[in-house]
PDB file of N, CA and C in Angstrom:
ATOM      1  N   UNK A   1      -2.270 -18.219   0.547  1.00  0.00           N
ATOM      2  CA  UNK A   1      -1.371 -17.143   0.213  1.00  0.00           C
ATOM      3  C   UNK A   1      -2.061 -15.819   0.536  1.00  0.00           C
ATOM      4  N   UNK A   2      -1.390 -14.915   1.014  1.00  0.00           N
ATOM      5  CA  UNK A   2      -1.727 -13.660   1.287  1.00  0.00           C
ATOM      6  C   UNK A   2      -1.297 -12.186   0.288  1.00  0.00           C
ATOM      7  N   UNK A   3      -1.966 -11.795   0.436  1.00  0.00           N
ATOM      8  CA  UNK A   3      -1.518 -10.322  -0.626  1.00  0.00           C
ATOM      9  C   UNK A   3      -1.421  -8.975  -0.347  1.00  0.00           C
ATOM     10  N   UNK A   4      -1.118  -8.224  -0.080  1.00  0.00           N
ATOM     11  CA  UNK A   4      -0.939  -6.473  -0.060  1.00  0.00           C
ATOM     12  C   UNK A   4      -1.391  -6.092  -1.193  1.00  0.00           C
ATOM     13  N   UNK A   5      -3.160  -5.314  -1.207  1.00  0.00           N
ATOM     14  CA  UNK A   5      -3.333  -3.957  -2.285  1.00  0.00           C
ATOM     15  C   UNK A   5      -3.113  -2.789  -1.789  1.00  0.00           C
ATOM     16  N   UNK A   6      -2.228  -2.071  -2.241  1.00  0.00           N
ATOM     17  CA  UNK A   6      -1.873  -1.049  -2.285  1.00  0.00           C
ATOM     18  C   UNK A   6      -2.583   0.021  -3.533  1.00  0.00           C
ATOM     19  N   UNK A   7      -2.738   1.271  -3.248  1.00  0.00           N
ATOM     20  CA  UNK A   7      -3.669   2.219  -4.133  1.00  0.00           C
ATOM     21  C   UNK A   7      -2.296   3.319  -3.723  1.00  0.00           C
ATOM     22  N   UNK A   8      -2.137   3.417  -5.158  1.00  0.00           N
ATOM     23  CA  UNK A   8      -1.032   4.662  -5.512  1.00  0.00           C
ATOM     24  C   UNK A   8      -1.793   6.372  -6.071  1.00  0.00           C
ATOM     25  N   UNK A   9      -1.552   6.871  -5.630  1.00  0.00           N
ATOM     26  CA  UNK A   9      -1.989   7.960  -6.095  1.00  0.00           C
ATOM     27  C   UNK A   9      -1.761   9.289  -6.175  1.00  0.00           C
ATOM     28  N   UNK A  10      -0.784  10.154  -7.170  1.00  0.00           N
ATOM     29  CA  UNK A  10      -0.365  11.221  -7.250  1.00  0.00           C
ATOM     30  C   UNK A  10      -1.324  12.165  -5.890  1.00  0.00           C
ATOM     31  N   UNK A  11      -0.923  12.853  -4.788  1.00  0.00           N
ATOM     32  CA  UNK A  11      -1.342  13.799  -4.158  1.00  0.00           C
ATOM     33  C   UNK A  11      -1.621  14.804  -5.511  1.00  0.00           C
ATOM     34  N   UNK A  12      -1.020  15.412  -6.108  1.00  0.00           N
ATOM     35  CA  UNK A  12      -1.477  16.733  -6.366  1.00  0.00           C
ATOM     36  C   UNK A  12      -3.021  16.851  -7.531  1.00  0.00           C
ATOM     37  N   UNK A  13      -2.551  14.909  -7.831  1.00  0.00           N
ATOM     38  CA  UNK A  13      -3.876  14.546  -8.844  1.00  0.00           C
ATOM     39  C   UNK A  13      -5.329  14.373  -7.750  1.00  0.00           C
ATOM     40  N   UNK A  14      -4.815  13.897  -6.689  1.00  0.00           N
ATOM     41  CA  UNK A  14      -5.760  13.678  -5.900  1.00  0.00           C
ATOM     42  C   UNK A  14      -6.631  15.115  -5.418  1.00  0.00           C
ATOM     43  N   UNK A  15      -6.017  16.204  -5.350  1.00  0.00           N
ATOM     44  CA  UNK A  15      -6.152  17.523  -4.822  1.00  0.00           C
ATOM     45  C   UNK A  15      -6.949  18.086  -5.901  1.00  0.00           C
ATOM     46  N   UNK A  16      -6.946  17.614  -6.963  1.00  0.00           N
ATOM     47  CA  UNK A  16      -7.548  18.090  -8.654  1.00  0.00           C
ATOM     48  C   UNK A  16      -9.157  17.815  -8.234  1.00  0.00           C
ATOM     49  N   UNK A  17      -9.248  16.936  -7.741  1.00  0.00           N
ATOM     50  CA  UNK A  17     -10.609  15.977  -8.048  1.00  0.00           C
ATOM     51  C   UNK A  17     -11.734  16.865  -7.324  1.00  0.00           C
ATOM     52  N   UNK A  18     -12.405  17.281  -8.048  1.00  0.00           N
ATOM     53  CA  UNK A  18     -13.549  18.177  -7.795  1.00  0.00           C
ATOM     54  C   UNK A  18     -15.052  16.892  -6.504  1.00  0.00           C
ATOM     55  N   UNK A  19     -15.676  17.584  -6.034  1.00  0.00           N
ATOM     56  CA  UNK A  19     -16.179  16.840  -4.766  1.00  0.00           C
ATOM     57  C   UNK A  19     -17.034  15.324  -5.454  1.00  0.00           C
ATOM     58  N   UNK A  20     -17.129  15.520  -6.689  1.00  0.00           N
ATOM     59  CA  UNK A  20     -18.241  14.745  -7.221  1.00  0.00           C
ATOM     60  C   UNK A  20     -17.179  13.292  -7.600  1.00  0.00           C
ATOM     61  N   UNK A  21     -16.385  14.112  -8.194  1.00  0.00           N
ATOM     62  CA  UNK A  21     -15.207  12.938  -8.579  1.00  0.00           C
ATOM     63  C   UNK A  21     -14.616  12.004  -7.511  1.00  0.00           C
ATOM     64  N   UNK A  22     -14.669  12.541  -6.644  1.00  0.00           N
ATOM     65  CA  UNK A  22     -13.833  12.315  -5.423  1.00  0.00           C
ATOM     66  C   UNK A  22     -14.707  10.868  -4.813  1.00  0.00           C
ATOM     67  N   UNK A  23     -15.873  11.518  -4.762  1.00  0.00           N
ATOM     68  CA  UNK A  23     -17.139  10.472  -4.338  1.00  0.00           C
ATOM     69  C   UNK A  23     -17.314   9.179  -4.978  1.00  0.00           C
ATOM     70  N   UNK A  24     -17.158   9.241  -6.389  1.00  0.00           N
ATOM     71  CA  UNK A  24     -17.014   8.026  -7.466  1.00  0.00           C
ATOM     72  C   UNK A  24     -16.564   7.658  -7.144  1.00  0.00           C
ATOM     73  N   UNK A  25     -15.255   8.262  -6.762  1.00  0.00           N
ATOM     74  CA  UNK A  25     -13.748   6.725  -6.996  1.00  0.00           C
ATOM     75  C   UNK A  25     -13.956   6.637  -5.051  1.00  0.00           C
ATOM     76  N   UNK A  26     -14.365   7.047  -4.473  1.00  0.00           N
ATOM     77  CA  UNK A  26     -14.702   6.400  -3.180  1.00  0.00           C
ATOM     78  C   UNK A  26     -15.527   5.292  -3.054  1.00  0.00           C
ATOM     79  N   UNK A  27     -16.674   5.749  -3.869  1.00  0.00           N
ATOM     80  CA  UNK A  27     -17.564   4.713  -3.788  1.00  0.00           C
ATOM     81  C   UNK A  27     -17.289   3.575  -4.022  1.00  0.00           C
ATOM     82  N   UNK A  28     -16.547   3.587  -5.551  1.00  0.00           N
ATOM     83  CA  UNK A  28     -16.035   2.190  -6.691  1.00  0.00           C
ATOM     84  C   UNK A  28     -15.157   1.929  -5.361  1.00  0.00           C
ATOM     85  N   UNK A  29     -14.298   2.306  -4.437  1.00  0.00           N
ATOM     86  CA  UNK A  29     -13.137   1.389  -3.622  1.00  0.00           C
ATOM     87  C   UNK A  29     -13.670   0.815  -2.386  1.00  0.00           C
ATOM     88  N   UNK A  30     -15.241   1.934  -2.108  1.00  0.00           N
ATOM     89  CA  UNK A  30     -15.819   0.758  -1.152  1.00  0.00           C
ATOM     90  C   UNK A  30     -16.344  -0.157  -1.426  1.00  0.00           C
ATOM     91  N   UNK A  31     -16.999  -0.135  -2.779  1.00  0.00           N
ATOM     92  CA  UNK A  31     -17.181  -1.175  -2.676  1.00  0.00           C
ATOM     93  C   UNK A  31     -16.670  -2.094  -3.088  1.00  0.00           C
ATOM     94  N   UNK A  32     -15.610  -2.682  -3.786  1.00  0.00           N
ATOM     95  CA  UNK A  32     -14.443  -2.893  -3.872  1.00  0.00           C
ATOM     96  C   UNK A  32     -13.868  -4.089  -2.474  1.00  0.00           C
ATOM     97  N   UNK A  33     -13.861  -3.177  -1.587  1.00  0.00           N
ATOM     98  CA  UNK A  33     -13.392  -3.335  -0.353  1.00  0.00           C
ATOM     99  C   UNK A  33     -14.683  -4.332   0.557  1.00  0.00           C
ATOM    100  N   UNK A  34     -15.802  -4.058  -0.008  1.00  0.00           N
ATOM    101  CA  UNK A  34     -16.900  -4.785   0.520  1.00  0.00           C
ATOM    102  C   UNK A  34     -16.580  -6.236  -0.034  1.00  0.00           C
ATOM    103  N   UNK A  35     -16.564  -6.385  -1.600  1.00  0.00           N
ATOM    104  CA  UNK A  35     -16.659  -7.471  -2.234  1.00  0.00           C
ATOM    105  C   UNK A  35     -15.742  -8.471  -1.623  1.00  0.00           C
ATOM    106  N   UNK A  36     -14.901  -7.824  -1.189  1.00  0.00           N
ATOM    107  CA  UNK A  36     -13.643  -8.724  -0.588  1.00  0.00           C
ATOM    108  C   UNK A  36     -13.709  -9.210   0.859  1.00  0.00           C
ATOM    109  N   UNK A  37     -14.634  -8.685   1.384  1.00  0.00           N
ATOM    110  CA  UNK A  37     -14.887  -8.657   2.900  1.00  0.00           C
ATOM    111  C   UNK A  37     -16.176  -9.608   2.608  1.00  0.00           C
ATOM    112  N   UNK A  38     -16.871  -9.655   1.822  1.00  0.00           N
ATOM    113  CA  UNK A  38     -17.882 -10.742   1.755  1.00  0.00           C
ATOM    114  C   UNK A  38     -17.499 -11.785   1.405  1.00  0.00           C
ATOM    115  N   UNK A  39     -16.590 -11.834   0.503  1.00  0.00           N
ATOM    116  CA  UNK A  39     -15.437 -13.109  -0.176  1.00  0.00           C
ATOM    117  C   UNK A  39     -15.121 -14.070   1.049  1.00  0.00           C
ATOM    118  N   UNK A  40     -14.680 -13.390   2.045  1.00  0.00           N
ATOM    119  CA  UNK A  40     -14.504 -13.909   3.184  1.00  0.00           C
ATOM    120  C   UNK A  40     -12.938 -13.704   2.956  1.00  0.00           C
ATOM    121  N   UNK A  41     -12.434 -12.951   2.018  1.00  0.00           N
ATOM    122  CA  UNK A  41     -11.026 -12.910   1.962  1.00  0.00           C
ATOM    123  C   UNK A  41     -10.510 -11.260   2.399  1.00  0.00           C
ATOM    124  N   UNK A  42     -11.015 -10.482   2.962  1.00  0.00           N
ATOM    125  CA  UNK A  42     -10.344  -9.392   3.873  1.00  0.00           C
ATOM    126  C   UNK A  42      -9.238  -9.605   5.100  1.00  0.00           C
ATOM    127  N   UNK A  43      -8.770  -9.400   5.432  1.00  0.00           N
ATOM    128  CA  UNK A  43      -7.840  -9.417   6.675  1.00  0.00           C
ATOM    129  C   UNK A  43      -7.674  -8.223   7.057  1.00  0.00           C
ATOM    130  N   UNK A  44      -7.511  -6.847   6.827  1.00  0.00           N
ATOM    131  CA  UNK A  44      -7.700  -6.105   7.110  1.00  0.00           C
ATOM    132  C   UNK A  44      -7.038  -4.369   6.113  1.00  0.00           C
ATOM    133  N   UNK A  45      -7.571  -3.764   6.917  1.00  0.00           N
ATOM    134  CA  UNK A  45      -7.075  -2.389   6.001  1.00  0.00           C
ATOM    135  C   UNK A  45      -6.957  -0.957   6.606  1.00  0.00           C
ATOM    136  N   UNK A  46      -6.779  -0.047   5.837  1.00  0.00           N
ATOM    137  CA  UNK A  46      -6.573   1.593   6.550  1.00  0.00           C
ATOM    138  C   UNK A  46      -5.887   2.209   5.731  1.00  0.00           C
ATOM    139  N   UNK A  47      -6.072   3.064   5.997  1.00  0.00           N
ATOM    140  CA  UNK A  47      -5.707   4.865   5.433  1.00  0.00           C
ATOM    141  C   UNK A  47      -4.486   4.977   5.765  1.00  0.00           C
ATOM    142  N   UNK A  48      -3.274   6.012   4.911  1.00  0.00           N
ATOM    143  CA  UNK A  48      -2.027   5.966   5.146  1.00  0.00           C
ATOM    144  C   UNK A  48      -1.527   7.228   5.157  1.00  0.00           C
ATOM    145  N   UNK A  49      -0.574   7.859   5.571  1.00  0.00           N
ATOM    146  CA  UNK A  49      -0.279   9.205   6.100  1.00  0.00           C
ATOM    147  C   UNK A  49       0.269   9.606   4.766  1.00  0.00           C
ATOM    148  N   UNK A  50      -0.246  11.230   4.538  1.00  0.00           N
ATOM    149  CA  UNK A  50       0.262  11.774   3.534  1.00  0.00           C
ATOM    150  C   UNK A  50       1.902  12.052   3.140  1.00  0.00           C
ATOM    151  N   UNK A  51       2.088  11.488   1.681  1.00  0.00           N
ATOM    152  CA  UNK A  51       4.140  11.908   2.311  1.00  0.00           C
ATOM    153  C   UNK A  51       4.546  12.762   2.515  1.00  0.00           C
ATOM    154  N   UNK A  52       4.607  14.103   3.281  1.00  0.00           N
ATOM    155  CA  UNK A  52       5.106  14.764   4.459  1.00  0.00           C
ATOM    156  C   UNK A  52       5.253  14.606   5.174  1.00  0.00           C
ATOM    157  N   UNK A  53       4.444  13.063   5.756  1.00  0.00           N
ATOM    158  CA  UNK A  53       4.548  12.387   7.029  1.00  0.00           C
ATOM    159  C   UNK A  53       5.515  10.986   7.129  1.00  0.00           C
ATOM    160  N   UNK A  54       6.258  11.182   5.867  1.00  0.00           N
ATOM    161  CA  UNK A  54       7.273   9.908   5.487  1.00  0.00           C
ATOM    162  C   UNK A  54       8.446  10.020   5.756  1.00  0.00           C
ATOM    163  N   UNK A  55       8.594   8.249   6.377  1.00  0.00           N
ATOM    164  CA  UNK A  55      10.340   7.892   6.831  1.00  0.00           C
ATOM    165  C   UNK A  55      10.903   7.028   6.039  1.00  0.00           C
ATOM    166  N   UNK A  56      12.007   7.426   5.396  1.00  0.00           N
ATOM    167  CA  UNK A  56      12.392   6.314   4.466  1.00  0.00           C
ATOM    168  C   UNK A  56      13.568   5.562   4.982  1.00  0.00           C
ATOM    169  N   UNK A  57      13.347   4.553   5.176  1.00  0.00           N
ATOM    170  CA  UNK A  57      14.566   3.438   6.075  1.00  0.00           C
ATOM    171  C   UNK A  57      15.152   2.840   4.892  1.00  0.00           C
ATOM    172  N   UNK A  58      16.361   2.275   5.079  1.00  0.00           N
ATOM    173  CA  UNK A  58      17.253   2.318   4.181  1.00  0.00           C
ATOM    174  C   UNK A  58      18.506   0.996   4.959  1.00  0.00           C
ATOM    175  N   UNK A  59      19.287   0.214   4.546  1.00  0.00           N
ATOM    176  CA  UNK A  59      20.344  -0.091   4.860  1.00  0.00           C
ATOM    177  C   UNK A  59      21.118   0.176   4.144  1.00  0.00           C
ATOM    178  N   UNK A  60      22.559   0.322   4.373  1.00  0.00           N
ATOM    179  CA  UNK A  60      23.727   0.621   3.997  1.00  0.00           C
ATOM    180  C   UNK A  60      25.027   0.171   4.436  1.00  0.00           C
ATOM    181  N   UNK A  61      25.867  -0.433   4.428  1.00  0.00           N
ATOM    182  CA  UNK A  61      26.839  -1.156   4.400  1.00  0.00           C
ATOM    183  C   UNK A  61      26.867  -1.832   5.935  1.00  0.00           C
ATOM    184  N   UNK A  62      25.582  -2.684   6.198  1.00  0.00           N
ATOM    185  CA  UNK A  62      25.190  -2.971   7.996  1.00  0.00           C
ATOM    186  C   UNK A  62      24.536  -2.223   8.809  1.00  0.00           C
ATOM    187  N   UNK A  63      24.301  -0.861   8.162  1.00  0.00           N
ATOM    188  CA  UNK A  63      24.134   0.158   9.188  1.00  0.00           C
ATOM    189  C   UNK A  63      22.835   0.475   8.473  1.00  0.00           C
ATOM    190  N   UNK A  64      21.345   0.991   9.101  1.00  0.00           N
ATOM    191  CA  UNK A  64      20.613   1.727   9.155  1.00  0.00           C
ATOM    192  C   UNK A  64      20.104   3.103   9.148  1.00  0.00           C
ATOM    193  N   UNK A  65      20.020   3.341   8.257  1.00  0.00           N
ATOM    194  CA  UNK A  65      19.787   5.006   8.148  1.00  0.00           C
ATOM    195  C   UNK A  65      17.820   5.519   8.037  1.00  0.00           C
ATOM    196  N   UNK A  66      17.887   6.398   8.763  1.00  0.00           N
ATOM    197  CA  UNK A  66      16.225   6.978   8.215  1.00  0.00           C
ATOM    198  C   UNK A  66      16.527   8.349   7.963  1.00  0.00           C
ATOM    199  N   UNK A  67      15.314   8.901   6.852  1.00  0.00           N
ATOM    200  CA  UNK A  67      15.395  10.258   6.430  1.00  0.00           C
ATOM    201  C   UNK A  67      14.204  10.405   6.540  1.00  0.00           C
ATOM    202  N   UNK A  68      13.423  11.653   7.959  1.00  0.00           N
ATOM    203  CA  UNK A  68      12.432  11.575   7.523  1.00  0.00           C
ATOM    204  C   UNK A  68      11.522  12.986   7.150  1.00  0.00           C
ATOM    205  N   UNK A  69      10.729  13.016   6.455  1.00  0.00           N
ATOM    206  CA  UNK A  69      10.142  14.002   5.623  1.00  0.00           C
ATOM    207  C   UNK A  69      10.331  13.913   3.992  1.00  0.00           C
ATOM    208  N   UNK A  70       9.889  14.836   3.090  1.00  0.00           N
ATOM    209  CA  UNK A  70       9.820  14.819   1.731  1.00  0.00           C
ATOM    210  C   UNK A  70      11.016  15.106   1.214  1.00  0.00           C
ATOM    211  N   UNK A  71      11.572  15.009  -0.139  1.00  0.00           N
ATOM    212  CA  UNK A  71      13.063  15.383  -0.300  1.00  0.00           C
ATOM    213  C   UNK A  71      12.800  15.872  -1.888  1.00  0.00           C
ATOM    214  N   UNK A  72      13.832  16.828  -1.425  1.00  0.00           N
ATOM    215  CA  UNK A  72      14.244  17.904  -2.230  1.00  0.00           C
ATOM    216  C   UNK A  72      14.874  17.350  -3.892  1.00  0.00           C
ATOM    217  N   UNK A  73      13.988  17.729  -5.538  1.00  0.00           N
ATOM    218  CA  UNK A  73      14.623  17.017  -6.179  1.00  0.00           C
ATOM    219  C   UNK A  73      14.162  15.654  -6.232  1.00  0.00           C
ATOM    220  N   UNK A  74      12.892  14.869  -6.062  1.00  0.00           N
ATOM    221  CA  UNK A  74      12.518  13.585  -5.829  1.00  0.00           C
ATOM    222  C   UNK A  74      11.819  13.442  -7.265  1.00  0.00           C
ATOM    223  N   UNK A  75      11.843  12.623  -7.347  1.00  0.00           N
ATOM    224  CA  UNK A  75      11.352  12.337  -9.115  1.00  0.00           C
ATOM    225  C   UNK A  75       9.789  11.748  -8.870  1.00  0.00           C
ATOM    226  N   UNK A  76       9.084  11.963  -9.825  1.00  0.00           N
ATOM    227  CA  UNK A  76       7.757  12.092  -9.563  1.00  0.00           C
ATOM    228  C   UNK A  76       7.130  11.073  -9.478  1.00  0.00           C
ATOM    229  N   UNK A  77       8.262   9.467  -9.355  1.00  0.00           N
ATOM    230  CA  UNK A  77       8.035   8.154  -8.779  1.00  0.00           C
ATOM    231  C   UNK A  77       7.459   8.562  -6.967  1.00  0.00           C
ATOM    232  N   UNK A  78       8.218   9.137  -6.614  1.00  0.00           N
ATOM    233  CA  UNK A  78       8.011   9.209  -5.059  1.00  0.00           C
ATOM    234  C   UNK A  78       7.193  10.531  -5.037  1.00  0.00           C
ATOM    235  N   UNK A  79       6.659  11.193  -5.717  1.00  0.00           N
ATOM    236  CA  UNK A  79       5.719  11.787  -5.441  1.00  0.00           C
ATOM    237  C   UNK A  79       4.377  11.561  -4.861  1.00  0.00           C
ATOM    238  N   UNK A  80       4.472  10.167  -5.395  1.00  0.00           N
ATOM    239  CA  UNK A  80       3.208   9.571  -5.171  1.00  0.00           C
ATOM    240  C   UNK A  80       2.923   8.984  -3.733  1.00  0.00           C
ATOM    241  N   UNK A  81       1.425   9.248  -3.287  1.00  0.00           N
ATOM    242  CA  UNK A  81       1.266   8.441  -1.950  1.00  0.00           C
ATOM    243  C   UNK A  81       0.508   7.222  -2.085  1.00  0.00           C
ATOM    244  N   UNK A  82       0.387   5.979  -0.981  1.00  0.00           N
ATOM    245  CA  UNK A  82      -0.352   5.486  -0.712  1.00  0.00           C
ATOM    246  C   UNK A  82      -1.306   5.917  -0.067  1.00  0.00           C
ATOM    247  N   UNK A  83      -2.847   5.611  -0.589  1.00  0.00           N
ATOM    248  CA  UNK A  83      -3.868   6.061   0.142  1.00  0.00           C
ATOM    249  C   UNK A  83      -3.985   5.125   0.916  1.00  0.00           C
ATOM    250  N   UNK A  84      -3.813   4.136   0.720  1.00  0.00           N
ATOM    251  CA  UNK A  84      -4.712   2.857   1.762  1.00  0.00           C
ATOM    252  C   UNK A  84      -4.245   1.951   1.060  1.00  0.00           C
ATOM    253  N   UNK A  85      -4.643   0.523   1.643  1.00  0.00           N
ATOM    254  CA  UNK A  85      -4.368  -0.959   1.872  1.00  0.00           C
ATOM    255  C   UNK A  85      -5.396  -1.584   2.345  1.00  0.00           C
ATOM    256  N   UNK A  86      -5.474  -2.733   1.265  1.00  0.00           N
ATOM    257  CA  UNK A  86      -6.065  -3.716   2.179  1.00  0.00           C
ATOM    258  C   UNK A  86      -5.096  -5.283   2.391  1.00  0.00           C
ATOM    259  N   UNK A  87      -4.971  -5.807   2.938  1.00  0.00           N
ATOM    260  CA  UNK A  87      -4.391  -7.073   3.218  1.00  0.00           C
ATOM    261  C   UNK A  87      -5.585  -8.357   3.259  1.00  0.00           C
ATOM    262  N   UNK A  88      -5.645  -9.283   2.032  1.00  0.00           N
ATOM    263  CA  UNK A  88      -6.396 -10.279   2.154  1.00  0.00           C
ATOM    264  C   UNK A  88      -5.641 -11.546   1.553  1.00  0.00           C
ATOM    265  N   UNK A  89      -6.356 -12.752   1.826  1.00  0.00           N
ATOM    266  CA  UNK A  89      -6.134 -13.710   1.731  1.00  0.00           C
ATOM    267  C   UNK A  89      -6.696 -14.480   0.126  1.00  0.00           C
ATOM    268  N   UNK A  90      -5.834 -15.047  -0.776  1.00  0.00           N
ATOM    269  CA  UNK A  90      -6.654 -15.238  -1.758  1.00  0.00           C
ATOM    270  C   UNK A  90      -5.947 -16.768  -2.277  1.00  0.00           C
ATOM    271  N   UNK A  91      -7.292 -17.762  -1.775  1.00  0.00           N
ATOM    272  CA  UNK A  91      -7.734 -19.070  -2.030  1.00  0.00           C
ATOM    273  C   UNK A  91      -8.137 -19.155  -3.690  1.00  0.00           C
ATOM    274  N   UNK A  92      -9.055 -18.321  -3.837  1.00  0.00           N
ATOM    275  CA  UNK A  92      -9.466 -18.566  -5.556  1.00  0.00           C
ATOM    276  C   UNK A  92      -8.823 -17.305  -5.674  1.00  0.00           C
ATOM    277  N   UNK A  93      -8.590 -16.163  -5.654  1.00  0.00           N
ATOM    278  CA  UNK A  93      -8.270 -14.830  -6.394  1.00  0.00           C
ATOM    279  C   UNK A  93      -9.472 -13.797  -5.543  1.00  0.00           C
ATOM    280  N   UNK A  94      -8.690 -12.846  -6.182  1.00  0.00           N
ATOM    281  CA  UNK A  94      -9.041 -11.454  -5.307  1.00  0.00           C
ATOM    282  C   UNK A  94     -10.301 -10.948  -6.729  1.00  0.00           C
TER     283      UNK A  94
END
């Protein structure tokens, strides 16, 4: 079985984080990201575009719609970005 981690993270909380802070929670996700790559259960991963750079696809009665950029009035569910992903494989657990 395979899995998607996804890392959610308020932009404007992210923008808060003074240089030292920033470094911690980098560190804790590399290595993180190591443990899993030694596991032998990585498949792969990357960095994800800030949402200003977002298309939101959608169906609707057969038909396909995209909207793309930030929207006006968005509730502070979609405020949030993905920083990154990793995609691994998990035999015993992640």
């Amino acid at each position: 079985m395979q899995y998607l981690l996804m890392i959610y993270q308020s932009e404007a909380e992210s923008g808060k984080l003074d240089p030292a802070a920033r470094q911690k929670v980098t560190g804790e996700y590399g290595a993180f990201t190591q443990s899993i790559i030694q596991s032998g259960n990585f498949k792969a991963g990357d960095g994800l575009q800030p949402t200003t750079t977002a298309t939101t696809v959608r169906v609707r009665d057969g038909k396909t719609l995209t909207t793309d950029g930030p929207f006006a009035g968005h509730c502070r569910a979609h405020s949030r970005r993905q920083d990154g992903f990793n995609r691994g494989q998990a035999d015993h657990g992640l």
